[in-house]
N, C-alpha and C. Protein backbone atom coordinates (compact mmCIF):
# COMPACT_ATOMS: atom_id res chain seq x y z
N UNK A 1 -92.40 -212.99 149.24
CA UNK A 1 -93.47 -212.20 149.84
C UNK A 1 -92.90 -211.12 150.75
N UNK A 2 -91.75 -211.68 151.52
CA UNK A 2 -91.61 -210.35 152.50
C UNK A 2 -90.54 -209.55 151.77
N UNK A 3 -90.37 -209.76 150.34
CA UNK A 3 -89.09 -208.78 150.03
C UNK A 3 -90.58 -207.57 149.42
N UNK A 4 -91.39 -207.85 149.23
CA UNK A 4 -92.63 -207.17 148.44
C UNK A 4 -93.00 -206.14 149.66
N UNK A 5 -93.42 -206.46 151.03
CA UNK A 5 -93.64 -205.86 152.29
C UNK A 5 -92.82 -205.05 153.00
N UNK A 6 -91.90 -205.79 153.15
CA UNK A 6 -90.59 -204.51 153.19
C UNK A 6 -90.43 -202.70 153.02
N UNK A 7 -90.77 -202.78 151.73
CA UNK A 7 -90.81 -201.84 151.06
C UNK A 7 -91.96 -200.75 151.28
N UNK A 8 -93.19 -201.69 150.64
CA UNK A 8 -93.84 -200.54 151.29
C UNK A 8 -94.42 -200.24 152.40
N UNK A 9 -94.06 -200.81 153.69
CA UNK A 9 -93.57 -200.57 155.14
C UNK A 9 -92.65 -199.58 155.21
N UNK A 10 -91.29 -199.51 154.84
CA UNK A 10 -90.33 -199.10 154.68
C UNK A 10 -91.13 -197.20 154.26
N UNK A 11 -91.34 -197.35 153.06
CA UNK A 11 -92.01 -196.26 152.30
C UNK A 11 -93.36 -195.59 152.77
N UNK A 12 -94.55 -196.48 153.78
CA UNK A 12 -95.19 -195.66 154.08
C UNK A 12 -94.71 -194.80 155.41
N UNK A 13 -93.52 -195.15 155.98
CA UNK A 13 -93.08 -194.22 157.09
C UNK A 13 -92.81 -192.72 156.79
N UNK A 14 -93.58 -191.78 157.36
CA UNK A 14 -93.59 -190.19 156.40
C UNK A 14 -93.56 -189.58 158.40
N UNK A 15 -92.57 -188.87 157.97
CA UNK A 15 -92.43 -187.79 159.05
C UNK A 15 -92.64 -186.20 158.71
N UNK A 16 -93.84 -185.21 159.67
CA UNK A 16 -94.01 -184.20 159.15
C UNK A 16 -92.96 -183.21 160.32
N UNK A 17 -92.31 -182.60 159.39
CA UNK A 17 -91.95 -181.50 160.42
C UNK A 17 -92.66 -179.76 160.27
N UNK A 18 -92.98 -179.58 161.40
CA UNK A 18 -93.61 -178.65 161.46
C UNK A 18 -93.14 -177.21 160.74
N UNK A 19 -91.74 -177.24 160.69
CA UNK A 19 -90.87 -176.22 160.21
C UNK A 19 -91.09 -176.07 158.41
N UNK A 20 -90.84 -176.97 157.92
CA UNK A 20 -91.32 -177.45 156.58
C UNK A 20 -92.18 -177.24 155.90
N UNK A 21 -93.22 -177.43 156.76
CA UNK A 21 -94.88 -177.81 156.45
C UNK A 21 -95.13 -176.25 156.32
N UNK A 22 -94.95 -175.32 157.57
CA UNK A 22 -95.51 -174.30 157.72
C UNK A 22 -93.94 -173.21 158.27
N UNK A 23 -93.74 -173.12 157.54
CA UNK A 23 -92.37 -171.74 157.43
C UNK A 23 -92.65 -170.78 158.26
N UNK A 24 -91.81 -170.37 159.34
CA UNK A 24 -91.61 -169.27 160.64
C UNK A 24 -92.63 -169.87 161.63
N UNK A 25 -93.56 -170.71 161.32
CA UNK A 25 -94.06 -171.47 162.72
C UNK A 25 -93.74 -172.05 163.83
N UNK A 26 -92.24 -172.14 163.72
CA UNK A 26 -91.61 -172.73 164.72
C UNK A 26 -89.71 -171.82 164.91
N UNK A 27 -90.28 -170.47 164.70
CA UNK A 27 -89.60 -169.55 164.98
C UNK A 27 -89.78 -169.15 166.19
N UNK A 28 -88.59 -169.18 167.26
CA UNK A 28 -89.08 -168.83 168.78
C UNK A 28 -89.49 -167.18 168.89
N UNK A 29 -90.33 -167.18 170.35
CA UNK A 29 -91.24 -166.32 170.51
C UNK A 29 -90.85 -165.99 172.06
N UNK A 30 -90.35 -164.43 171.95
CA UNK A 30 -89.88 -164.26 173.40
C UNK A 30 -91.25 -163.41 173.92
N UNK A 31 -92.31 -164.55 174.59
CA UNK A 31 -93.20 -164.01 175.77
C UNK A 31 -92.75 -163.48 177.13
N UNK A 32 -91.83 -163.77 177.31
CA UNK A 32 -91.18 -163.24 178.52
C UNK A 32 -91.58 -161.85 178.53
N UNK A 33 -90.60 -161.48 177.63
CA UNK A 33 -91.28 -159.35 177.25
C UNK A 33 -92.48 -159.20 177.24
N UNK A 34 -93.34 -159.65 176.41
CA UNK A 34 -94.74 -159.56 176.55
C UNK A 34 -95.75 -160.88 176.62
N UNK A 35 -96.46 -160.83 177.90
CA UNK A 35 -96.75 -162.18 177.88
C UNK A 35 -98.30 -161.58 177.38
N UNK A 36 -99.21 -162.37 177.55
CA UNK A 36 -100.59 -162.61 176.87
C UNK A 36 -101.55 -162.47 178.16
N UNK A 37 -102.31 -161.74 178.23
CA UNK A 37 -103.53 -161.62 178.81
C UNK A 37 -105.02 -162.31 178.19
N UNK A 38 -105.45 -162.59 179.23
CA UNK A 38 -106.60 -163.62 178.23
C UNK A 38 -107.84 -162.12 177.79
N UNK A 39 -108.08 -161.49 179.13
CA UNK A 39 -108.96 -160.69 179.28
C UNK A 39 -108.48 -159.24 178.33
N UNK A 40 -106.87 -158.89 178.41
CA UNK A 40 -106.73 -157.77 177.75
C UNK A 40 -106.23 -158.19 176.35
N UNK A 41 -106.20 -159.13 175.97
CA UNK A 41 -105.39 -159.39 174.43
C UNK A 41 -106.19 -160.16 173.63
N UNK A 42 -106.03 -161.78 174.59
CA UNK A 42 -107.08 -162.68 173.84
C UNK A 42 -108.50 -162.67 173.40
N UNK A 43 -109.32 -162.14 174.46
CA UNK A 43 -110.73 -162.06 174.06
C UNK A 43 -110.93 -160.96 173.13
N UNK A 44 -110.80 -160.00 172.93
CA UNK A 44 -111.18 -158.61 172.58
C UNK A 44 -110.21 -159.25 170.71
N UNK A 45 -109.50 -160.13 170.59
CA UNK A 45 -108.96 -160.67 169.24
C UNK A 45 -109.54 -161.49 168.84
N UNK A 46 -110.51 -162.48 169.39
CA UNK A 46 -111.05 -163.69 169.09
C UNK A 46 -112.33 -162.68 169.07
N UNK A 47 -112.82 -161.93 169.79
CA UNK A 47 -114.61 -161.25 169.82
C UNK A 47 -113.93 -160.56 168.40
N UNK A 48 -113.19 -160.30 167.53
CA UNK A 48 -113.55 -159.33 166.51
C UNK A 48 -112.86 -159.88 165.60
N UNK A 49 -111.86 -161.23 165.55
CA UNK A 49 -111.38 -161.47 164.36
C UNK A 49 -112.42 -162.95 164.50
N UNK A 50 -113.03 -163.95 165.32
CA UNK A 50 -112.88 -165.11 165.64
C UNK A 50 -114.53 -165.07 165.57
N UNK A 51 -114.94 -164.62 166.62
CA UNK A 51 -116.38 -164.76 166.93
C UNK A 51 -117.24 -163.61 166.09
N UNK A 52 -117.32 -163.69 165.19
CA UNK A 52 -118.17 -163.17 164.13
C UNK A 52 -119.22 -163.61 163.82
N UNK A 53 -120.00 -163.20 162.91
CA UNK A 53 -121.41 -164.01 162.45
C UNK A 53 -120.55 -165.04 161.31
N UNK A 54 -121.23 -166.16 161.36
CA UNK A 54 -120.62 -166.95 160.14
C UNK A 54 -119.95 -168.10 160.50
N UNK A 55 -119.07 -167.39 162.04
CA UNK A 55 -117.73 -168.21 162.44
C UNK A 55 -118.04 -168.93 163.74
N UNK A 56 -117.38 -168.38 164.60
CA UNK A 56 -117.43 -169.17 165.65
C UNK A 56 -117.94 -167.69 166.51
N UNK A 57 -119.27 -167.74 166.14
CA UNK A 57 -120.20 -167.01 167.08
C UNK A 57 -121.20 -167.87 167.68
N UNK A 58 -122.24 -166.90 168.19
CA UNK A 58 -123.36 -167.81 168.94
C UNK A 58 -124.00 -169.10 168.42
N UNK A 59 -123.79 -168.78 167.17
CA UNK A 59 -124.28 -170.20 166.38
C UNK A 59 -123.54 -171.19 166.20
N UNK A 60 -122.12 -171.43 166.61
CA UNK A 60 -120.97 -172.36 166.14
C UNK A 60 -121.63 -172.61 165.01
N UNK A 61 -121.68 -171.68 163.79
CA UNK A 61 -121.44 -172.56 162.17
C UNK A 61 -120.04 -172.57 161.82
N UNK A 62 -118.88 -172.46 162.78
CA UNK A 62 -117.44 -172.58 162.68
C UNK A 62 -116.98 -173.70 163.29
N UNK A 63 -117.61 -174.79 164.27
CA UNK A 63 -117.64 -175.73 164.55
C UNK A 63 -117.29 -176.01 166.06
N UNK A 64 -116.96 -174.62 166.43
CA UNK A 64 -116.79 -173.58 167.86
C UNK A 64 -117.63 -172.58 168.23
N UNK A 65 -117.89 -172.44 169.51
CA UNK A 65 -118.47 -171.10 170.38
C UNK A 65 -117.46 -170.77 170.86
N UNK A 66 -117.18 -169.33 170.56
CA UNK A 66 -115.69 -168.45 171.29
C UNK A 66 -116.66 -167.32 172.00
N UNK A 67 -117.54 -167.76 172.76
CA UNK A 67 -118.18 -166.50 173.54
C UNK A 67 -117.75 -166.25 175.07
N UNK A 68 -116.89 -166.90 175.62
CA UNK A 68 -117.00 -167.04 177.17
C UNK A 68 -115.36 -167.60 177.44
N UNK A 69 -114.19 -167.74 178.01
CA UNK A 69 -112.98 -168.01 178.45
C UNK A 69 -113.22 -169.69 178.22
N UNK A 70 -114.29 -170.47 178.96
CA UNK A 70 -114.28 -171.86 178.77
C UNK A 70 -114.20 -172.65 177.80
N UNK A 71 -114.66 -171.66 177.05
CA UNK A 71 -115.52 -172.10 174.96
C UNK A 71 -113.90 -172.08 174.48
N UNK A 72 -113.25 -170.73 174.79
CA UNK A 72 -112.13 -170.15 174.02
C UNK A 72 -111.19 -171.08 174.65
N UNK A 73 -110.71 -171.65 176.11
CA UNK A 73 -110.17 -171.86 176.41
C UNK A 73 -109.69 -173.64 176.24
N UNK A 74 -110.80 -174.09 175.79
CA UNK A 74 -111.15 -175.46 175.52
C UNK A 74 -110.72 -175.77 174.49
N UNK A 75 -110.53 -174.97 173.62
CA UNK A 75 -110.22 -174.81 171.65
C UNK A 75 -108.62 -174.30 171.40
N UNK A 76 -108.22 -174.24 172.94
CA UNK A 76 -107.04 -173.31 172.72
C UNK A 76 -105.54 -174.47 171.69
N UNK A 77 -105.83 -175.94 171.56
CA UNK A 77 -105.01 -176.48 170.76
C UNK A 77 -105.48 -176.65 169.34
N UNK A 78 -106.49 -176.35 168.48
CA UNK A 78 -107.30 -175.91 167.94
C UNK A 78 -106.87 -174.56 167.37
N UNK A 79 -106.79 -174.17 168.06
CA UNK A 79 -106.27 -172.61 167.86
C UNK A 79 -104.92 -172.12 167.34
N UNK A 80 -103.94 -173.20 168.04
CA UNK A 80 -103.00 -173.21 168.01
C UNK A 80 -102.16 -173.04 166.43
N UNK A 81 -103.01 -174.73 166.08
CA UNK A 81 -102.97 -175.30 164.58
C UNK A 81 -103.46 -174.64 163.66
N UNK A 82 -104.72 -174.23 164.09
CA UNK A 82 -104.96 -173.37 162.33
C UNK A 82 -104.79 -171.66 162.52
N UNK A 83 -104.63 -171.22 163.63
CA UNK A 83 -104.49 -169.50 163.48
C UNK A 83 -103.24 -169.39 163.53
N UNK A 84 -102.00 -170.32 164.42
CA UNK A 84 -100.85 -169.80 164.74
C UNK A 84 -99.57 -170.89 163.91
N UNK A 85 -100.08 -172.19 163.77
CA UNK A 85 -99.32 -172.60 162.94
C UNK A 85 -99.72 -172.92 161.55
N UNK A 86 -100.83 -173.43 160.96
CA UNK A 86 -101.03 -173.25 159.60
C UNK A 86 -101.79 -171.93 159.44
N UNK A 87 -102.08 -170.86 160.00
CA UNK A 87 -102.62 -169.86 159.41
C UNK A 87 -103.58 -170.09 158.64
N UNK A 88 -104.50 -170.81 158.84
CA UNK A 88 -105.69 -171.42 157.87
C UNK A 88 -106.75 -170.36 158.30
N UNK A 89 -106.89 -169.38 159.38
CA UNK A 89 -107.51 -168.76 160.49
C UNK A 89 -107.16 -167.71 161.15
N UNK A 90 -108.03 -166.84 160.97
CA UNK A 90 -109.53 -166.97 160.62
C UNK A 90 -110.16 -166.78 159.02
N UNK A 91 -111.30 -167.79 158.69
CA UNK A 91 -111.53 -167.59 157.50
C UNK A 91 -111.53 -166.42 156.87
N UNK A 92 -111.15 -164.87 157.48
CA UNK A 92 -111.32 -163.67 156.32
C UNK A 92 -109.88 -163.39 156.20
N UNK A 93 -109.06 -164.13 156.84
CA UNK A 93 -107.19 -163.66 155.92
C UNK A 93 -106.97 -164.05 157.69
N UNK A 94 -105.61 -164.50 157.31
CA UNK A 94 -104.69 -164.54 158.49
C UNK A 94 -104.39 -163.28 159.08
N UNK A 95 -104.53 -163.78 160.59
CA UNK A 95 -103.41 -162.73 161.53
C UNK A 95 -102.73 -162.10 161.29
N UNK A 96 -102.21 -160.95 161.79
CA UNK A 96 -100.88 -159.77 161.99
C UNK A 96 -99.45 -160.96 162.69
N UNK A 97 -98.55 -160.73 162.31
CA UNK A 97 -97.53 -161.56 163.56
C UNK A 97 -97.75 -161.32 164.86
N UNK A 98 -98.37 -159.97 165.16
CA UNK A 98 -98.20 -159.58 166.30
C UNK A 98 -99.65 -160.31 166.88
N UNK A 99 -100.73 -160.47 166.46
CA UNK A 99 -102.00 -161.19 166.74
C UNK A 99 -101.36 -162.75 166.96
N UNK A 100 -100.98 -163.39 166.13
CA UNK A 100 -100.14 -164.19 166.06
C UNK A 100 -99.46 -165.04 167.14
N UNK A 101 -98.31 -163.96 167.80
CA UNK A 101 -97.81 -163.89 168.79
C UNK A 101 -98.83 -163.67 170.14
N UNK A 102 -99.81 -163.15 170.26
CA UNK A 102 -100.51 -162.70 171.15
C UNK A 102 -100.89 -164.26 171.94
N UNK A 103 -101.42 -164.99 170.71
CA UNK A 103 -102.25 -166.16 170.58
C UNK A 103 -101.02 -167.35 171.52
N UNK A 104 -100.15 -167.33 170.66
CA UNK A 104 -99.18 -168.39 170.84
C UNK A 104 -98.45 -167.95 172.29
N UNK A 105 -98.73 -167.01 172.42
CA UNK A 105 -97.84 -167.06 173.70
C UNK A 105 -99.24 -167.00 175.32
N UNK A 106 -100.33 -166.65 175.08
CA UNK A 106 -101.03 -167.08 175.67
C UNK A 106 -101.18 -168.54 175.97
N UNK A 107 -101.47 -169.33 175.00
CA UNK A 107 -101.32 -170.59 174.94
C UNK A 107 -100.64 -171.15 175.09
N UNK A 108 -99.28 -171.00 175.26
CA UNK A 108 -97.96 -171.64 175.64
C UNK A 108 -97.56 -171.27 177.18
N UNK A 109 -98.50 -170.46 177.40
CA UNK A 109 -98.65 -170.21 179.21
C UNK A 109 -99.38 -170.43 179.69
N UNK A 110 -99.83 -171.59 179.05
CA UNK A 110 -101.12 -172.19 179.91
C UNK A 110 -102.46 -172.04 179.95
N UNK A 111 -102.55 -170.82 178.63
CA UNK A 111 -104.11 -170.50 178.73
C UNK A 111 -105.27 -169.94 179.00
N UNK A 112 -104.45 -169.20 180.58
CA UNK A 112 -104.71 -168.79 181.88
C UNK A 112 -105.86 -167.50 181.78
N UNK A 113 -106.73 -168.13 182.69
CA UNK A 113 -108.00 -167.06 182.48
C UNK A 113 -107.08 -165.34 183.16
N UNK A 114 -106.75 -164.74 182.78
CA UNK A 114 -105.70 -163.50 183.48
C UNK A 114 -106.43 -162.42 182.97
């Protein structure tokens, strides 16, 4: 019995690496040079790529409200995953690198209403 268990114990152990999964996602990002403004970068990218009709506008039929820093700011690991590392987002085509970058380096500084 335990030579049967073993195995597929053994076999269901699956490690994802992020590098793998999603190629240049875990390519470093020098924010230092340009860091992220919530007020001059983030909002004014999320109000016209993010918060649309359809998406994550007033209606959350996106499963989000991105109308206000709290909404946006609450979603920001969320954000992370499907706009900056799987690029799943936003539903009408992925980001620019540089949108991209905007995102990820906001968020990797905390978020910060600025």
């Amino acid at each position: 019995m335990a030579i049967l268990i073993v195995p597929m114990v053994a076999g269901s152990c699956y490690y994802d690496k992020e590098e793998l999964l999603y190629p240049g996602s875990n390519e470093p990002t020098d924010c230092a040079t340009s860091p992220a403004s919530f007020n001059a970068d983030v909002r004014p990218l999320i109000t016209s790529k993010c918060a649309i009709p359809g998406c994550h506008d007033a209606t959350a039929s996106g499963g989000f409200t991105f109308q206000n820093y709290n909404q946006i700011s609450s979603a920001k690991d969320a954000i992370k995953v499907q706009a900056v590392i799987q690029k799943t987002m936003p539903a009408t085509g992925s980001l620019s690198p540089a949108e991209i970058k905007t995102l990820k380096c906001w968020i990797e500084s905390g978020g910060l209403n600025n």
